[in-house]
N, C-alpha and C. Protein backbone atom coordinates (compact mmCIF):
# COMPACT_ATOMS: atom_id res chain seq x y z
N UNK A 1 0.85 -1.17 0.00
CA UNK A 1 0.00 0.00 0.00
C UNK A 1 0.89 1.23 0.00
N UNK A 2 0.36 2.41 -0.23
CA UNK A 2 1.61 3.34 -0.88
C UNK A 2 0.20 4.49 -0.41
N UNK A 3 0.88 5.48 0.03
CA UNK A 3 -0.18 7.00 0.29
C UNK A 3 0.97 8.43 -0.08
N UNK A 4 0.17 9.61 -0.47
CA UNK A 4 0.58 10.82 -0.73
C UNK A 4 0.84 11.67 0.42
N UNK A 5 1.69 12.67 0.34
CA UNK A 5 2.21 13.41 1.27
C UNK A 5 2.19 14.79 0.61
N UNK A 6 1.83 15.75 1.19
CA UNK A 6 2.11 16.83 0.56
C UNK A 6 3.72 17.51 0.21
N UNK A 7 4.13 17.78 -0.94
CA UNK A 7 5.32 17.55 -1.27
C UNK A 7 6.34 16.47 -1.42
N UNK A 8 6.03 15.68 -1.64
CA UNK A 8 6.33 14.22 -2.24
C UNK A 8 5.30 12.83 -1.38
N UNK A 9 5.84 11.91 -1.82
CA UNK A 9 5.16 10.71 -1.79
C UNK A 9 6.11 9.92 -0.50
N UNK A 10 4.63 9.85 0.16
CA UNK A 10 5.17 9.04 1.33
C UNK A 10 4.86 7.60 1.02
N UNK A 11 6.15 6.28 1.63
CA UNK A 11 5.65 5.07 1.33
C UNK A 11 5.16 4.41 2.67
N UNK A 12 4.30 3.80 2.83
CA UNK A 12 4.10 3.09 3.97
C UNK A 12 3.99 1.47 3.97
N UNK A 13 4.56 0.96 4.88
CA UNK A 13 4.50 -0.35 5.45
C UNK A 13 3.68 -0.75 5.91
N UNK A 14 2.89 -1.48 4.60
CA UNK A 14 1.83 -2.44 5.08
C UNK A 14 1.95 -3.34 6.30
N UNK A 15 0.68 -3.71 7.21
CA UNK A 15 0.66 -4.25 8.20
C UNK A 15 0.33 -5.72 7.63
N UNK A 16 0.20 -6.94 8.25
CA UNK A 16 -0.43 -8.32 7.98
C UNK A 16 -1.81 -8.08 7.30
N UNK A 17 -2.57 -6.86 7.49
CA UNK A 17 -4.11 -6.53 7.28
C UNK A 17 -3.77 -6.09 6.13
N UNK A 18 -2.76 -5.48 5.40
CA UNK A 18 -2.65 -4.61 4.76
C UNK A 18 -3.10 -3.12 4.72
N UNK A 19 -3.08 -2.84 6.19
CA UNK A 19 -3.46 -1.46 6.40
C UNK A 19 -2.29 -0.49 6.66
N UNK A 20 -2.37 0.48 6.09
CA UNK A 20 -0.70 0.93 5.73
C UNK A 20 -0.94 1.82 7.74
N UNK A 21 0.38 1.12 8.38
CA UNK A 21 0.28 1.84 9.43
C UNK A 21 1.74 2.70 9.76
N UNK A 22 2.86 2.18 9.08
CA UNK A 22 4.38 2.78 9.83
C UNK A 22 4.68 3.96 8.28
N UNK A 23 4.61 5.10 8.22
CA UNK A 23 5.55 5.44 7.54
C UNK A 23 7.19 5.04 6.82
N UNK A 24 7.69 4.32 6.33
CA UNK A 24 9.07 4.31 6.06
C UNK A 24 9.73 5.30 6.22
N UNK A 25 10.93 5.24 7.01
CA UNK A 25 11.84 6.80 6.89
C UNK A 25 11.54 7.04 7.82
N UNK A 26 9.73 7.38 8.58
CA UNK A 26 9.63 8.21 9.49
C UNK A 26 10.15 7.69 11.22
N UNK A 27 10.08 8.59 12.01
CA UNK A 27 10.40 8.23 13.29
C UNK A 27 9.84 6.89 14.30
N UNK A 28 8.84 6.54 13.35
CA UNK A 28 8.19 4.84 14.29
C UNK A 28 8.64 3.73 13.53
N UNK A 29 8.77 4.05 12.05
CA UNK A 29 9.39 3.60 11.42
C UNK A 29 10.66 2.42 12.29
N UNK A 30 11.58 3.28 12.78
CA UNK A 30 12.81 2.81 13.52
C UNK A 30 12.34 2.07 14.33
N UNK A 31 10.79 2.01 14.83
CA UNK A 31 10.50 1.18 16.04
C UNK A 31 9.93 -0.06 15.46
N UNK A 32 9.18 -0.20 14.26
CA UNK A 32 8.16 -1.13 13.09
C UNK A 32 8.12 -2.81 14.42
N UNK A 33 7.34 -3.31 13.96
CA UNK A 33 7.36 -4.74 14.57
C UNK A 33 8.15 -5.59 13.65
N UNK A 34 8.28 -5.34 12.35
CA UNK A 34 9.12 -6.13 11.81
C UNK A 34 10.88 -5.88 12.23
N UNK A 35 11.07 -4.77 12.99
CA UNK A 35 12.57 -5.08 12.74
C UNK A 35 13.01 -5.37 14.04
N UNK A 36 12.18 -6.11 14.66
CA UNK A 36 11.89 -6.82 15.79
C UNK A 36 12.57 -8.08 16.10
N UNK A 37 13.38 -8.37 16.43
CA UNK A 37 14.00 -10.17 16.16
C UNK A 37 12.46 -11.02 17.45
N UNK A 38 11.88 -10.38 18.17
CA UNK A 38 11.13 -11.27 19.17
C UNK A 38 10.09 -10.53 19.38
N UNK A 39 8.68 -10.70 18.74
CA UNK A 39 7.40 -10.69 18.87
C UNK A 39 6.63 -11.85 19.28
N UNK A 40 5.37 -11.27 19.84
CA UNK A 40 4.61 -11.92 20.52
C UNK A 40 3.37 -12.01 19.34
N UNK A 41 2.26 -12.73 19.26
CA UNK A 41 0.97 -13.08 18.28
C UNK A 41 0.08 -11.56 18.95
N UNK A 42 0.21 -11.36 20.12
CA UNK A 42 -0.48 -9.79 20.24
C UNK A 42 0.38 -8.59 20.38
N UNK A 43 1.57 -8.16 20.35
CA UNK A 43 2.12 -7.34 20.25
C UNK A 43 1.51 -5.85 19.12
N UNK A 44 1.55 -5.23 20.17
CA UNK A 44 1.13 -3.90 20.20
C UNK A 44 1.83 -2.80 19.35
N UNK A 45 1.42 -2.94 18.24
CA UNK A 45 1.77 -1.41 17.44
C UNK A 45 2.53 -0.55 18.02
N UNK A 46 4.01 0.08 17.27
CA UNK A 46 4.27 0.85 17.84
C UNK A 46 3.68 2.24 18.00
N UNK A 47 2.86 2.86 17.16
CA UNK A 47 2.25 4.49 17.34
C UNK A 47 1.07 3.92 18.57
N UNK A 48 0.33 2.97 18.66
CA UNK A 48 -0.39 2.98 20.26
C UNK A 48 0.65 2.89 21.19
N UNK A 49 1.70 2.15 21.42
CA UNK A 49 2.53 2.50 22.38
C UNK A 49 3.14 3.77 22.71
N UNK A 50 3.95 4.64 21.66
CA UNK A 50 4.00 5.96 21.81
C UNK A 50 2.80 6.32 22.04
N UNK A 51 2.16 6.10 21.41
CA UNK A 51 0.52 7.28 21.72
C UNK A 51 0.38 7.30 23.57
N UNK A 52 0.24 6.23 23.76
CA UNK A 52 0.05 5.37 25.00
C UNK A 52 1.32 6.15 26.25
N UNK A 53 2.89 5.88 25.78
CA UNK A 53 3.73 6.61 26.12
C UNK A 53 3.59 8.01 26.72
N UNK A 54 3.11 8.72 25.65
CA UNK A 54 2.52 10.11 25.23
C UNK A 54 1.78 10.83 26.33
N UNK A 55 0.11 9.86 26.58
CA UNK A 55 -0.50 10.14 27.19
C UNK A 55 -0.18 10.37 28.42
N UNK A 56 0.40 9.14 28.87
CA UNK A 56 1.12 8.98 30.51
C UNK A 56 1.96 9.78 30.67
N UNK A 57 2.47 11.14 29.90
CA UNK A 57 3.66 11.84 29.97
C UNK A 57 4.76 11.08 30.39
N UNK A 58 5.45 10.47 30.07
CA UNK A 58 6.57 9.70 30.76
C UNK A 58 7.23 10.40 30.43
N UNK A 59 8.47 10.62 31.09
CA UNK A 59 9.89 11.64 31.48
C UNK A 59 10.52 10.91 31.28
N UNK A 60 12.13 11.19 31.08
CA UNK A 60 13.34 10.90 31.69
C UNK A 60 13.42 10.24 32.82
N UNK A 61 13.66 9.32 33.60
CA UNK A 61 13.77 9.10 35.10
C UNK A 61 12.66 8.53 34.97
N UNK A 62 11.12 8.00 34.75
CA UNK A 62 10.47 7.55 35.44
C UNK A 62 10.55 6.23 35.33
N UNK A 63 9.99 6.05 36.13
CA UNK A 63 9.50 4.24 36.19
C UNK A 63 8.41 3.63 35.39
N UNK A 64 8.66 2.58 34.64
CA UNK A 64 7.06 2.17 34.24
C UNK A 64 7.56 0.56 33.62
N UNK A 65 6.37 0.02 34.30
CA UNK A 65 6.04 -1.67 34.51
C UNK A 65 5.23 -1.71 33.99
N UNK A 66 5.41 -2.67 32.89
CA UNK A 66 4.47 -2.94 32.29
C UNK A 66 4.09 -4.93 32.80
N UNK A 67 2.85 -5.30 33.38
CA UNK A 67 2.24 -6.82 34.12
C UNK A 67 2.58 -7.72 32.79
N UNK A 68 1.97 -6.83 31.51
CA UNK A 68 1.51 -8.22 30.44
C UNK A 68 2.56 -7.40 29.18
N UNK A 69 3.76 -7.66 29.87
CA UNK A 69 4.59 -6.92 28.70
C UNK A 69 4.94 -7.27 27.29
N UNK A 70 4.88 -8.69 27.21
CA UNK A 70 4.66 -9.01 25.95
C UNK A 70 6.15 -9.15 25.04
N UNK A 71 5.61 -8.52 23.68
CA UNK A 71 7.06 -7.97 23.27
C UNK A 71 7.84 -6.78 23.56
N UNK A 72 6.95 -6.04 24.29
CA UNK A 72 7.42 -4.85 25.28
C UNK A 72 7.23 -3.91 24.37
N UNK A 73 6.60 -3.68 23.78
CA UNK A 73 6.03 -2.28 22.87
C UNK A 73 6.38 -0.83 23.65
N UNK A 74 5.24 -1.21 24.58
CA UNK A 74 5.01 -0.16 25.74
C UNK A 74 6.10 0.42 26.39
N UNK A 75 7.38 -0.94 26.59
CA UNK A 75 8.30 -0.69 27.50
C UNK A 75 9.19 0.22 26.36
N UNK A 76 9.66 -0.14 25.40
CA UNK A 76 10.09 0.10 24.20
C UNK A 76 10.33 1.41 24.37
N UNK A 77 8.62 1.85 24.10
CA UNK A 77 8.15 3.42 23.71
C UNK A 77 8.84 4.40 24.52
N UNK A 78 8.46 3.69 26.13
CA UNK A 78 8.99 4.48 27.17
C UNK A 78 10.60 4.37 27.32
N UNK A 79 11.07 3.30 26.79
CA UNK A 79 12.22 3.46 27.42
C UNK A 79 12.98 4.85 26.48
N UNK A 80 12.47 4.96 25.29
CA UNK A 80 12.95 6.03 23.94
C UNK A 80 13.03 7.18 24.77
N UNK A 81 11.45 7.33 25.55
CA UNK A 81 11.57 8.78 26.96
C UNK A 81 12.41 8.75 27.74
N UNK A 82 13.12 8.09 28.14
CA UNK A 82 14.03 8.04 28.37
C UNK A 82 13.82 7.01 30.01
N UNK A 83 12.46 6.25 30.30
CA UNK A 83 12.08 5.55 31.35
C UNK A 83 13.07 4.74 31.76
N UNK A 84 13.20 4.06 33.08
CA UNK A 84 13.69 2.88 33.27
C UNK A 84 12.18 1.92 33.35
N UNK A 85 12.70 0.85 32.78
CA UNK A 85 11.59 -0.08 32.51
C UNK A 85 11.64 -1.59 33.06
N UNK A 86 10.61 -2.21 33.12
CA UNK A 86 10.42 -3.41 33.83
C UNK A 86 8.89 -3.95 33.26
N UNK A 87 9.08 -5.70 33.33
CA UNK A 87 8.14 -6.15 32.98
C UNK A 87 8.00 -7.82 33.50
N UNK A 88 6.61 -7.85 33.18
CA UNK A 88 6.52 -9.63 33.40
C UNK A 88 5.55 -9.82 32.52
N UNK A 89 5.62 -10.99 32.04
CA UNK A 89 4.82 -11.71 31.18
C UNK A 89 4.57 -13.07 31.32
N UNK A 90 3.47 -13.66 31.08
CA UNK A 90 3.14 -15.17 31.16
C UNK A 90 3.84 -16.24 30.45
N UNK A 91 4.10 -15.90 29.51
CA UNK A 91 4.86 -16.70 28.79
C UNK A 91 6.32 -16.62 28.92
N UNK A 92 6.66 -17.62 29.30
CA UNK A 92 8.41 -17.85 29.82
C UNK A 92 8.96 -17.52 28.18
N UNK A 93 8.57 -17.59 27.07
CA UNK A 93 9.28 -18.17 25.89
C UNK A 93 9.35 -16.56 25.15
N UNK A 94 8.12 -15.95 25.54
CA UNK A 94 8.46 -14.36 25.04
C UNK A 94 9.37 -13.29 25.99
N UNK A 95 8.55 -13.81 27.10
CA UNK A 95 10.05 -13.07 28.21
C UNK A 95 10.84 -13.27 28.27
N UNK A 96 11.07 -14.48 28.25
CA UNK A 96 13.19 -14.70 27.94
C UNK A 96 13.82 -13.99 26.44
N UNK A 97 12.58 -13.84 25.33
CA UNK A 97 13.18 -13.38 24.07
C UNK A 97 12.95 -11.86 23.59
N UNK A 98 12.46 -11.28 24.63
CA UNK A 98 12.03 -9.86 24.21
C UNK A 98 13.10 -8.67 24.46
N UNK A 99 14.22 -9.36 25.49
CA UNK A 99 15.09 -7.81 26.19
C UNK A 99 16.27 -8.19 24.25
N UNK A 100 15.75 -9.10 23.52
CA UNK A 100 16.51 -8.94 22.06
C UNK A 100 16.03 -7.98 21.64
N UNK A 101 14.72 -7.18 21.52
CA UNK A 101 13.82 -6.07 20.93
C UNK A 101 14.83 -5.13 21.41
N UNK A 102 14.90 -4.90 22.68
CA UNK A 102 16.07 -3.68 23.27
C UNK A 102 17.15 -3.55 22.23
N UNK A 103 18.03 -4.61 22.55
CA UNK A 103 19.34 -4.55 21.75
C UNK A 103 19.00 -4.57 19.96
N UNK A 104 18.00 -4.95 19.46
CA UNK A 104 18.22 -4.76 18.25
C UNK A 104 17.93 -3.23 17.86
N UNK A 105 17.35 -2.69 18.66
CA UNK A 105 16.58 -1.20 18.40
C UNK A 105 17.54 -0.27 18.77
N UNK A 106 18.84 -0.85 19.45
CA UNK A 106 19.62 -0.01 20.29
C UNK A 106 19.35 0.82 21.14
N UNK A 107 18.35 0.15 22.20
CA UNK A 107 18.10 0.76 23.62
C UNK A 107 18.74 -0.06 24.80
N UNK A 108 18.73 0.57 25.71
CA UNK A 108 19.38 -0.04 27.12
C UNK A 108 18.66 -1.04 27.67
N UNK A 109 19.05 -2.52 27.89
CA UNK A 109 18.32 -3.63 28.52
C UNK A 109 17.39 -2.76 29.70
N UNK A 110 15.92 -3.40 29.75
CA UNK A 110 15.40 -2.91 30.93
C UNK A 110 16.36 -3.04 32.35
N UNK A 111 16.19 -1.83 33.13
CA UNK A 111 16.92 -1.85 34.04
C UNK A 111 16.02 -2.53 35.05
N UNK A 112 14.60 -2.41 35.46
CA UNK A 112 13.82 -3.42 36.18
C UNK A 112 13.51 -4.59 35.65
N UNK A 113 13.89 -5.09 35.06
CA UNK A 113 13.97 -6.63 34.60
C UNK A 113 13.16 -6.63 33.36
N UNK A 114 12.66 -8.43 33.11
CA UNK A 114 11.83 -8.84 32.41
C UNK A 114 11.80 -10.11 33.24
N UNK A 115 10.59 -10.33 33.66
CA UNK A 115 10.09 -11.84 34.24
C UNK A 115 9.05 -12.16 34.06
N UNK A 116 9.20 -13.72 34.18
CA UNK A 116 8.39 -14.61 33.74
C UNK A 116 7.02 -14.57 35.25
N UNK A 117 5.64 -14.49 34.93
CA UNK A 117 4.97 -14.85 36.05
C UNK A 117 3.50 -14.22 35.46
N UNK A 118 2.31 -14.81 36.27
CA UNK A 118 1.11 -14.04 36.26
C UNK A 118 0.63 -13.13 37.21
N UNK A 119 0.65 -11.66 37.00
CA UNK A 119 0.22 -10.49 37.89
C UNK A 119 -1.47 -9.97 37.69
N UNK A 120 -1.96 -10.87 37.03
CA UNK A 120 -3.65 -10.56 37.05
C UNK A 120 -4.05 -10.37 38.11
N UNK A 121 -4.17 -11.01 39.06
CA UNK A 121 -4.49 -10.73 40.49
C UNK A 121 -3.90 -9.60 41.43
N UNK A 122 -2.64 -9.28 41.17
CA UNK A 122 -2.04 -8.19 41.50
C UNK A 122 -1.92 -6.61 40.85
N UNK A 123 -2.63 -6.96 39.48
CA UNK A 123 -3.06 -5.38 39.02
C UNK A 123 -4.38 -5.29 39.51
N UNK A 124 -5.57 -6.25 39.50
CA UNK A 124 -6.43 -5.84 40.05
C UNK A 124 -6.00 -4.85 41.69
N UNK A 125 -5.30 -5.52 42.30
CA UNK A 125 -4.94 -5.30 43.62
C UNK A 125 -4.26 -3.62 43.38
N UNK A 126 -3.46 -3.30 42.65
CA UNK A 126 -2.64 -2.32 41.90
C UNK A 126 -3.69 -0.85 41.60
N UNK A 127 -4.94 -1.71 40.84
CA UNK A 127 -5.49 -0.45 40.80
C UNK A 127 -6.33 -0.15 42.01
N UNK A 128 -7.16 -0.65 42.64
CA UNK A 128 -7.70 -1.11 44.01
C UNK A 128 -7.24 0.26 44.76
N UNK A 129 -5.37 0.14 44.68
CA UNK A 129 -5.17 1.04 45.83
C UNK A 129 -4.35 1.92 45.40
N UNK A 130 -4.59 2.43 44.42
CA UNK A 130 -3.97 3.45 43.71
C UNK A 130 -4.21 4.55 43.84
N UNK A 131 -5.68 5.09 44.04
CA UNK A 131 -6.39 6.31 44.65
C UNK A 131 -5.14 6.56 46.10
N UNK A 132 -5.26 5.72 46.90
CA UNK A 132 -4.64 5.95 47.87
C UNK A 132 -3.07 6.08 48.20
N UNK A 133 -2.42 5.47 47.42
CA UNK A 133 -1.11 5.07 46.98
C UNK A 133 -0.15 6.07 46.63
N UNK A 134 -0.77 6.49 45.54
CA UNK A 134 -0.39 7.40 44.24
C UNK A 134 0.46 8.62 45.60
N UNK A 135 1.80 9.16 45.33
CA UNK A 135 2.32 9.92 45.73
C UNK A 135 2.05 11.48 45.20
N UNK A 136 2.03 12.53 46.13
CA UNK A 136 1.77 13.58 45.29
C UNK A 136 2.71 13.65 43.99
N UNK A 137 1.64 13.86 42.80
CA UNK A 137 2.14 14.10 41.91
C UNK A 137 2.94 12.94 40.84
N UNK A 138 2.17 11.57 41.30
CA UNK A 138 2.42 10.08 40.81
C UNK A 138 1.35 10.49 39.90
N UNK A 139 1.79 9.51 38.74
CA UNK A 139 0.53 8.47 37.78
C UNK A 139 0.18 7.19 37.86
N UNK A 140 -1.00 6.82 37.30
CA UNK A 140 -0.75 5.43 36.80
C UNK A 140 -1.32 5.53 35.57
N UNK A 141 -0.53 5.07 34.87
CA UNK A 141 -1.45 4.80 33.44
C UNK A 141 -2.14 3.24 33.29
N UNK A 142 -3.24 3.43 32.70
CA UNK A 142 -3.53 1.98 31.97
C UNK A 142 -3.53 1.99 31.07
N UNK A 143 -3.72 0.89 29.91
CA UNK A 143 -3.75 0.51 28.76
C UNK A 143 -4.76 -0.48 28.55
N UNK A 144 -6.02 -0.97 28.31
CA UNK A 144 -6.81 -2.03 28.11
C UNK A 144 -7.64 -1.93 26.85
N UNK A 145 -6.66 -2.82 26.26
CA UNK A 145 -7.42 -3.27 24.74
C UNK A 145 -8.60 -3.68 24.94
């Protein structure tokens, strides 16, 4: 699939759908799921992860955990802000193969890990007490597809 740009022709990178979603050249581009050595069957677009990124204002310095990290999209996005990042995921076979996404993209291994485990029960718990939790001037972001 191929789209226009004002002042020349932009090409875009068809998705599996064939829905043109990454610009070539452009800045997400560098992030694409294909130049990915370790994806997951749901791995998350990179412009919702920036978008996502975006929203949560993430800084320099912050923290952000992602429970169902996946191929780490999210972590990805943030770590570009310059986050320290951390994650767990259910599947032992994508978490052991995802801190490759880091190094192929040339970002810094998460500095809070990547582990294997199920935290369903503990984000429920997470958001529960978050009203209360939250430090002046904390976030939490969610994300629910």
């Amino acid at each position: 699939a191929s789209g226009g740009a004002v002042g020349g022709a932009t090409e875009f990178v068809p998705s599996e759908d064939d829905k043109p979603r990454v610009a070539r050249g452009g800045f997400l581009f560098r992030y694409a799921l294909s130049k990915r050595p370790s994806r997951s069957r749901t791995a998350m677009d990179p412009e919702v992860a920036f978008i996502a990124a975006n929203l949560a204002a993430i800084r320099a310095g912050d923290a952000v955990f992602d429970p169902c990290a996946g191929s780490c999209s999210l972590l990805i996005a943030a770590a570009v802000f310059g986050a320290r990042v951390g994650g767990v995921d259910i599947d032992a076979g994508v978490a052991g193969d995802a801190a490759s996404n880091f190094a192929a993209l040339g970002l810094p291994l998460p500095s809070l890990g990547l582990h294997v485990g199920d935290l369903l029960e503990e984000v429920r718990a997470v958001v529960g007490l978050a009203a209360r939790r939250l430090c002046s001037g904390g976030r939490l972001a969610l994300f629910a597809p």
